[in-house]
Protein backbone atom coordinates (compact mmCIF):
# COMPACT_ATOMS: atom_id res chain seq x y z
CA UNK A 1 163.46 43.24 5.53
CA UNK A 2 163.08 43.41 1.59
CA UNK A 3 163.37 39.75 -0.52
CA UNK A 4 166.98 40.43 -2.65
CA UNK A 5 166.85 38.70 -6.12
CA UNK A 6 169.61 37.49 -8.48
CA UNK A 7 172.48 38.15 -5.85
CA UNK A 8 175.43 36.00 -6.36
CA UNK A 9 173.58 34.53 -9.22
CA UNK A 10 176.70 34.82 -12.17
CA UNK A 11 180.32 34.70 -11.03
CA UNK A 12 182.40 37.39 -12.20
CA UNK A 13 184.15 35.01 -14.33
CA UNK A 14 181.15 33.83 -16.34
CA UNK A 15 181.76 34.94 -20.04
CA UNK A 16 178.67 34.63 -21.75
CA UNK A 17 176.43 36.11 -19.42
CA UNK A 18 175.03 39.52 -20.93
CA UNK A 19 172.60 42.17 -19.80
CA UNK A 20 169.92 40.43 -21.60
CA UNK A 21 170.20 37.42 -20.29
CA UNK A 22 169.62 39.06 -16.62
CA UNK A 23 167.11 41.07 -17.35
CA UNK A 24 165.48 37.74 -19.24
CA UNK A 25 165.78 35.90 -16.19
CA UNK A 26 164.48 39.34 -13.81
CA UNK A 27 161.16 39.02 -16.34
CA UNK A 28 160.52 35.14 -16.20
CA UNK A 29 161.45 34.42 -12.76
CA UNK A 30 161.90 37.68 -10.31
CA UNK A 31 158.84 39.53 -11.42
CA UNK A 32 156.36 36.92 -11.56
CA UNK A 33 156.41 36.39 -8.15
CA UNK A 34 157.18 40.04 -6.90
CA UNK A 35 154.29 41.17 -8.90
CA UNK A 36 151.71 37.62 -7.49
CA UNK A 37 152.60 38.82 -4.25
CA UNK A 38 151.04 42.09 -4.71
CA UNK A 39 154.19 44.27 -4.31
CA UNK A 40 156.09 46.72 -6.46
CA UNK A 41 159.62 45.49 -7.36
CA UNK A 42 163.02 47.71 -6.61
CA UNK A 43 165.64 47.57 -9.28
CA UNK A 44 168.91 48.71 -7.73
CA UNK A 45 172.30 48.26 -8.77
CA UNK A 46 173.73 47.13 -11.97
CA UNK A 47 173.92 50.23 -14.65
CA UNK A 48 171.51 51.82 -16.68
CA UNK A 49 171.96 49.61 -19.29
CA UNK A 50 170.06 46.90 -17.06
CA UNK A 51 167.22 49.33 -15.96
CA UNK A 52 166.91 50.41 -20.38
CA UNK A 53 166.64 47.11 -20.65
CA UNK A 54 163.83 46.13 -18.57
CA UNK A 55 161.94 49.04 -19.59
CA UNK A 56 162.78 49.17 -23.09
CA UNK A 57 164.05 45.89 -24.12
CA UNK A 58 167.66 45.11 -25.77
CA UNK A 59 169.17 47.80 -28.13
CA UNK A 60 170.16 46.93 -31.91
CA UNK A 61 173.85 46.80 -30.43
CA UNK A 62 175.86 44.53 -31.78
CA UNK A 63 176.97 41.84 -29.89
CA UNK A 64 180.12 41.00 -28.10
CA UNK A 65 183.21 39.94 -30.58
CA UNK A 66 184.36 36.96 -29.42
CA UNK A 67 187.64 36.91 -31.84
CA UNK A 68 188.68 40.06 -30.49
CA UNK A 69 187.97 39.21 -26.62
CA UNK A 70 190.26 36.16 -27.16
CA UNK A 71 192.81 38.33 -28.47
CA UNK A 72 192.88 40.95 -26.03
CA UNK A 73 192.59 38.17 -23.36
CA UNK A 74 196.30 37.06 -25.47
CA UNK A 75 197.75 39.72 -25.48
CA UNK A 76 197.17 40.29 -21.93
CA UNK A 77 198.72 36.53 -20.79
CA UNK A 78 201.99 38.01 -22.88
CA UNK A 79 202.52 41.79 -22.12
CA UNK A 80 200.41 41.39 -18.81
CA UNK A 81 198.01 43.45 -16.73
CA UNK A 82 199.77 46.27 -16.53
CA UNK A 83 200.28 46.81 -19.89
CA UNK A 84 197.35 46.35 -21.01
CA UNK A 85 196.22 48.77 -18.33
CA UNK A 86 198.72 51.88 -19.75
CA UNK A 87 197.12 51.17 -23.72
CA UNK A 88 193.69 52.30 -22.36
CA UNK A 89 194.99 54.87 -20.80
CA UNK A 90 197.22 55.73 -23.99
């Protein structure tokens, strides 16, 4: 079988963790060691924001709004799930 990296690494639940900071740790600690061993690395799963980012390196996006998360996050203890769910769909 094939070495799997990085799974069950974050919970769902972590906040802070971004796309960068996976694809930081993929470069300083997955890679190394694929790459000492002599074999190619695999990248599968994620989104293709993970694989630009490997290749290409973070985007000028901004970054997350933290104000507005804990908002939203708000408004969804009051109105609830559901709600919340029928304004995206609005």
């Amino acid at each position: 079988g094939l070495p799997h990296h990085l799974i069950d690494t974050f919970e769902p639940s972590e906040r802070n963790v971004t796309a960068f900071d996976v694809c930081e740790m993929v470069r300083k600690e997955v890679l190394p060691g694929v790459l000492a061993r002599g074999k190619t690395p695999i990248f599968v799963g994620g989104t293709g924001l993970y694989t630009r980012m490997l290749l290409w390196g973070p985007s000028e996006a901004p970054g997350p709004d933290m104000a507005l998360r804990s908002q939203l996050e708000d408004e969804a203890d009051e109105e609830g799930t559901t709600a919340m769910w029928d304004r995206l769909n609005a």
